[in-house]
C-alpha atoms as a PDB file:
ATOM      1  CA  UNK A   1     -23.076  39.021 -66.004  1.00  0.00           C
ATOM      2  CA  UNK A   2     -20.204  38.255 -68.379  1.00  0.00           C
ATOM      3  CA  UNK A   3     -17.071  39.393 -67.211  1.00  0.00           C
ATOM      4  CA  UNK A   4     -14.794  41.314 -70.020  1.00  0.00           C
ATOM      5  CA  UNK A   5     -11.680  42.859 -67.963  1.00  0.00           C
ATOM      6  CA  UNK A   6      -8.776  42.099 -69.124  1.00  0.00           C
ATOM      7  CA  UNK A   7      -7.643  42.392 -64.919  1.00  0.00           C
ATOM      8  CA  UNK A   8      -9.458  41.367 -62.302  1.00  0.00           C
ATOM      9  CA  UNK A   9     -10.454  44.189 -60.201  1.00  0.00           C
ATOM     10  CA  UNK A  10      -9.903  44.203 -56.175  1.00  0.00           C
ATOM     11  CA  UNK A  11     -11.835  46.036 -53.681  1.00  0.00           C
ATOM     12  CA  UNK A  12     -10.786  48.436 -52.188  1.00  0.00           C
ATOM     13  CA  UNK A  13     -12.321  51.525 -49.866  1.00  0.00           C
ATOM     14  CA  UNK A  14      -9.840  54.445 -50.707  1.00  0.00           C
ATOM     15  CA  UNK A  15      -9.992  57.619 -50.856  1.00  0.00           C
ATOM     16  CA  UNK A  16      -9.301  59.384 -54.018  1.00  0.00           C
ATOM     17  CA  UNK A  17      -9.366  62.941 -55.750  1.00  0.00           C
ATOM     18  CA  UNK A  18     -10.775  63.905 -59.007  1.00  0.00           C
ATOM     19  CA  UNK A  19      -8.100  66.647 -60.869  1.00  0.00           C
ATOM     20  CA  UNK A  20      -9.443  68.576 -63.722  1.00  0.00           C
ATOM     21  CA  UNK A  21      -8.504  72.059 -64.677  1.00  0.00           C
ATOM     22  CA  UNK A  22      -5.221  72.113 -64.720  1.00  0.00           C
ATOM     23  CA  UNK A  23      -5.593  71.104 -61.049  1.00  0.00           C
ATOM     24  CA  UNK A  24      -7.503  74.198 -60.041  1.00  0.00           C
ATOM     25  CA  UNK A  25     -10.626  71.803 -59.640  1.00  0.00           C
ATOM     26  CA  UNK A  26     -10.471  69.045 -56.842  1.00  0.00           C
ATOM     27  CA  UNK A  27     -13.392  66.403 -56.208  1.00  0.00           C
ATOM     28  CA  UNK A  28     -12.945  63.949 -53.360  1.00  0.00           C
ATOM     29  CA  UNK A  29     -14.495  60.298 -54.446  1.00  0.00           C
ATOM     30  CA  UNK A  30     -13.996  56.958 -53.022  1.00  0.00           C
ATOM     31  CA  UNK A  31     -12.899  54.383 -55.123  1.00  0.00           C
ATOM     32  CA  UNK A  32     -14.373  51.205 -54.579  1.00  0.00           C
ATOM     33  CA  UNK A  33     -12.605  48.688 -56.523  1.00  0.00           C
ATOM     34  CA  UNK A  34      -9.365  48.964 -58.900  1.00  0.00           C
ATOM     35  CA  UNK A  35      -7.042  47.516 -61.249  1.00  0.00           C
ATOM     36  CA  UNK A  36      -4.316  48.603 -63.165  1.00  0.00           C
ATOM     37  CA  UNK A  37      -6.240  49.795 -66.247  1.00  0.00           C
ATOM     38  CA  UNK A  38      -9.259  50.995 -64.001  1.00  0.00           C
ATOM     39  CA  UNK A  39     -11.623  51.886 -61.285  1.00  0.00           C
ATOM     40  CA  UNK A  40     -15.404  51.843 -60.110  1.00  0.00           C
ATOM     41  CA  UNK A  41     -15.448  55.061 -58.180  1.00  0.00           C
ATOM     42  CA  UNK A  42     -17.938  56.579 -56.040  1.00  0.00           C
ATOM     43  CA  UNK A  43     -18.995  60.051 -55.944  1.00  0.00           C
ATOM     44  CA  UNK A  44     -22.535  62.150 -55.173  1.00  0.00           C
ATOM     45  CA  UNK A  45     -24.897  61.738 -58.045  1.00  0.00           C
ATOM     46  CA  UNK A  46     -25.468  65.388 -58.509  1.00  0.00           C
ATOM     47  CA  UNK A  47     -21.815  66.185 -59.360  1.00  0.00           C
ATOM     48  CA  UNK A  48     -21.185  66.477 -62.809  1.00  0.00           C
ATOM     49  CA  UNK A  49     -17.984  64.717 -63.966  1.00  0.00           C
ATOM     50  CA  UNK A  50     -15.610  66.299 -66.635  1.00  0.00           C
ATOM     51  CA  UNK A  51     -14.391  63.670 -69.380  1.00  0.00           C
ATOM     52  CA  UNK A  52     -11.230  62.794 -68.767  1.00  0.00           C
ATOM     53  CA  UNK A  53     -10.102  63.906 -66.068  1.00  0.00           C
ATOM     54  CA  UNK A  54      -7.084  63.036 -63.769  1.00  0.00           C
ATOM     55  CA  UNK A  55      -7.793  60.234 -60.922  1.00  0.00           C
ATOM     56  CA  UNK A  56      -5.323  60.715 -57.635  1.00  0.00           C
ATOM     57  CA  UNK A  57      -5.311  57.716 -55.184  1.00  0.00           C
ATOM     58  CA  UNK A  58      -2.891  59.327 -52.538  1.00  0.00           C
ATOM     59  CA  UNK A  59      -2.708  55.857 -51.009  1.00  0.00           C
ATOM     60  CA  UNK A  60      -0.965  54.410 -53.722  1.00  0.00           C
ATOM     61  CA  UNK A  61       0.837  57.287 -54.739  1.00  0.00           C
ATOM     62  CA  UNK A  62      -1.089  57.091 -58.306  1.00  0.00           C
ATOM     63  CA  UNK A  63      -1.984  59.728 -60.425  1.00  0.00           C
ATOM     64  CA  UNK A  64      -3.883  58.334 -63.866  1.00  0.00           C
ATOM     65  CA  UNK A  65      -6.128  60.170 -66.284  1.00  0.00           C
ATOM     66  CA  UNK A  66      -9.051  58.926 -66.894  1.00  0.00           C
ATOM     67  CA  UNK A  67     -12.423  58.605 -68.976  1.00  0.00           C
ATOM     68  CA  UNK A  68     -15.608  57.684 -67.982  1.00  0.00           C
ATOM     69  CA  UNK A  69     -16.412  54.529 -69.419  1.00  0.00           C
ATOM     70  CA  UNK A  70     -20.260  54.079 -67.291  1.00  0.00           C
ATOM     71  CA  UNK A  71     -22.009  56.098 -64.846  1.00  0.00           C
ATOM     72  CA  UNK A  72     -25.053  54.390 -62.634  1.00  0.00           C
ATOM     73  CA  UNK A  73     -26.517  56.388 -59.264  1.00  0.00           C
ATOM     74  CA  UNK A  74     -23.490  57.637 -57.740  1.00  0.00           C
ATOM     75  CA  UNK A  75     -21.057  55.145 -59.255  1.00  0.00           C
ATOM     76  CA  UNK A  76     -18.506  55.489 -62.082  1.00  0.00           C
ATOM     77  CA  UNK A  77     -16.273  52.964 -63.822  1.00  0.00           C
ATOM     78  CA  UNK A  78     -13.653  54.792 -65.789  1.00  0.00           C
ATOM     79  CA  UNK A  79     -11.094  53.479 -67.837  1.00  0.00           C
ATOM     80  CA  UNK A  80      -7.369  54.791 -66.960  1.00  0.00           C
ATOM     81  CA  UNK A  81      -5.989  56.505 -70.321  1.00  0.00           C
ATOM     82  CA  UNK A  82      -2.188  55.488 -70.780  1.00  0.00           C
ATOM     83  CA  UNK A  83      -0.937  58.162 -73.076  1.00  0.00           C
ATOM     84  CA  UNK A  84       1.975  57.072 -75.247  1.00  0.00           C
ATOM     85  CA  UNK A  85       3.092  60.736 -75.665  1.00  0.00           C
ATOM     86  CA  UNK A  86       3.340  61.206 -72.426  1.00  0.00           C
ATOM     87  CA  UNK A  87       6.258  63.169 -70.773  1.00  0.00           C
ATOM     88  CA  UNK A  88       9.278  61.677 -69.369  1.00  0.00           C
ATOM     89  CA  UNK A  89       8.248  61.533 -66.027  1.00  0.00           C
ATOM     90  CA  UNK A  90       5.031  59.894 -66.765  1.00  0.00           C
ATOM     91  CA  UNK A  91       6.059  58.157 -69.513  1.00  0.00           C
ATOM     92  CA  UNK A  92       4.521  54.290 -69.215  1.00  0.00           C
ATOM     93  CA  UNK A  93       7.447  51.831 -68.382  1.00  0.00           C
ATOM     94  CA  UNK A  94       8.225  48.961 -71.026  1.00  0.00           C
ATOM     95  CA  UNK A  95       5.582  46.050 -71.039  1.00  0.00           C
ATOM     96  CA  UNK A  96       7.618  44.143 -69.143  1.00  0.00           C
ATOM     97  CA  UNK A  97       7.818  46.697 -66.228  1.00  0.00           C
ATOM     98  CA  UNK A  98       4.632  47.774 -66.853  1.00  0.00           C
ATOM     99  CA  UNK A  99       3.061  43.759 -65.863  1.00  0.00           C
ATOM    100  CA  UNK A 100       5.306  43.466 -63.103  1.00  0.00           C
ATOM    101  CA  UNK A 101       4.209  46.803 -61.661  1.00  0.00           C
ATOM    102  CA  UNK A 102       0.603  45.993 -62.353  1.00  0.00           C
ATOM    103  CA  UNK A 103       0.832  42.919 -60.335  1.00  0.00           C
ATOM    104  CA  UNK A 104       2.620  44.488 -57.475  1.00  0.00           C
ATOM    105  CA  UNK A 105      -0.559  46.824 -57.303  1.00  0.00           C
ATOM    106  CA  UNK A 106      -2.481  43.868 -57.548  1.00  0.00           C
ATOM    107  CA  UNK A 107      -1.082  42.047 -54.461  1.00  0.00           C
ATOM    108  CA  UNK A 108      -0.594  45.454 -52.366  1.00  0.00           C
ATOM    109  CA  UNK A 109      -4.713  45.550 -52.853  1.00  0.00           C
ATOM    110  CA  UNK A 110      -5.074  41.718 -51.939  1.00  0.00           C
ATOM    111  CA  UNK A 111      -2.840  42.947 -49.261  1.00  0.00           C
ATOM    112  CA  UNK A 112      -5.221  45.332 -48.149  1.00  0.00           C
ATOM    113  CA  UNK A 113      -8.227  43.500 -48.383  1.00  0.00           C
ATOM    114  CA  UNK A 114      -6.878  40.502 -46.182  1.00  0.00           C
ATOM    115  CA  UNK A 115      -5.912  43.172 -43.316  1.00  0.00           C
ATOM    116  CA  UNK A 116      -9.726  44.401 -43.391  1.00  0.00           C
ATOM    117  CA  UNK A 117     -10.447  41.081 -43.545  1.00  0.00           C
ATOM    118  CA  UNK A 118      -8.298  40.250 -40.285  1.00  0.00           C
ATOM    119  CA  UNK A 119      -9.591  43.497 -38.210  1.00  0.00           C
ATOM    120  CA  UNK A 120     -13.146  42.301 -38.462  1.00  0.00           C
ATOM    121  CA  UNK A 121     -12.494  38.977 -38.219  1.00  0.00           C
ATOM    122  CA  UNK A 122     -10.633  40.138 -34.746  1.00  0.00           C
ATOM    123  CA  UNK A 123     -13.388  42.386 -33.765  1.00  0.00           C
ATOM    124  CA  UNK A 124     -16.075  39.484 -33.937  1.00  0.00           C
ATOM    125  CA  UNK A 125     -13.310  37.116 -31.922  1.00  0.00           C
ATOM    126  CA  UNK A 126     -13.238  40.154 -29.339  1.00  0.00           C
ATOM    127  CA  UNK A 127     -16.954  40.505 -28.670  1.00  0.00           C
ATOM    128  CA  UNK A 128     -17.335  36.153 -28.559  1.00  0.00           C
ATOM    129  CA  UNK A 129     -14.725  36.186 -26.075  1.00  0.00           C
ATOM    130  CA  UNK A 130     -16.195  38.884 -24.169  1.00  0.00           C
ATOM    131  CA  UNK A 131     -19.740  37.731 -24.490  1.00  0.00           C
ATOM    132  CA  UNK A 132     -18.627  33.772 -23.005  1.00  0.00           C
ATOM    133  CA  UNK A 133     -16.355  35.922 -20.793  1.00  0.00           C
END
């Protein structure tokens, strides 16, 4: 398959929250894989998902709407929306910022990934040692 993202995404096993309705609606979902200008997500196939709606990765203190760019089984790649009239609080840093930020999410999920990484490496070193034991 051709590969057309602009970012590379990185695995990832987090949990995150679906927001729509002016927050009165809350879907858990997993997200499976990110980068900073989207997500493959994971949630039931039976649930119907609103378009856009509001992605919240607690974990990374992230809070992005989002629109539904492909949905297969139970899977969902969405595309995060970055609103230029968005309010000051939300309001997208300067492109400068913005790339340095999206690499320091970048390297916090490489991060991540290498820990997992290093706990199952260490788990399979525990059971050979305790197997020769």
């Amino acid at each position: 398959m051709n590969e057309q993202r602009a970012h590379q995404r990185i695995r990832s096993y987090l949990r995150g929250e679906i927001v729509h309705s002016g927050g009165r609606i809350r879907l858990e979902c997993t997200v499976r894989d990110l980068s900073p200008e989207g997500a493959r997500i994971q949630v039931a196939r039976d649930i119907t998902l609103p378009d856009p709606f509001e992605l919240h990765i607690p974990q990374r203190g992230m809070a992005e709407k989002s629109h539904i760019v492909w949905r297969q089984g139970d899977e969902t790649g969405v595309h995060f929306v970055h609103d230029a009239a968005a309010s000051p609080k939300s309001a997208a840093p300067q492109s400068t910022d913005r790339s340095l930020l999206a690499r320091v999410e970048t390297l916090e999920l490489e991060l991540a990934s290498l820990r997992q990484q290093m706990g199952v490496m260490r788990a399979k070193l525990e059971r050979f040692t305790t197997e020769r034991g």
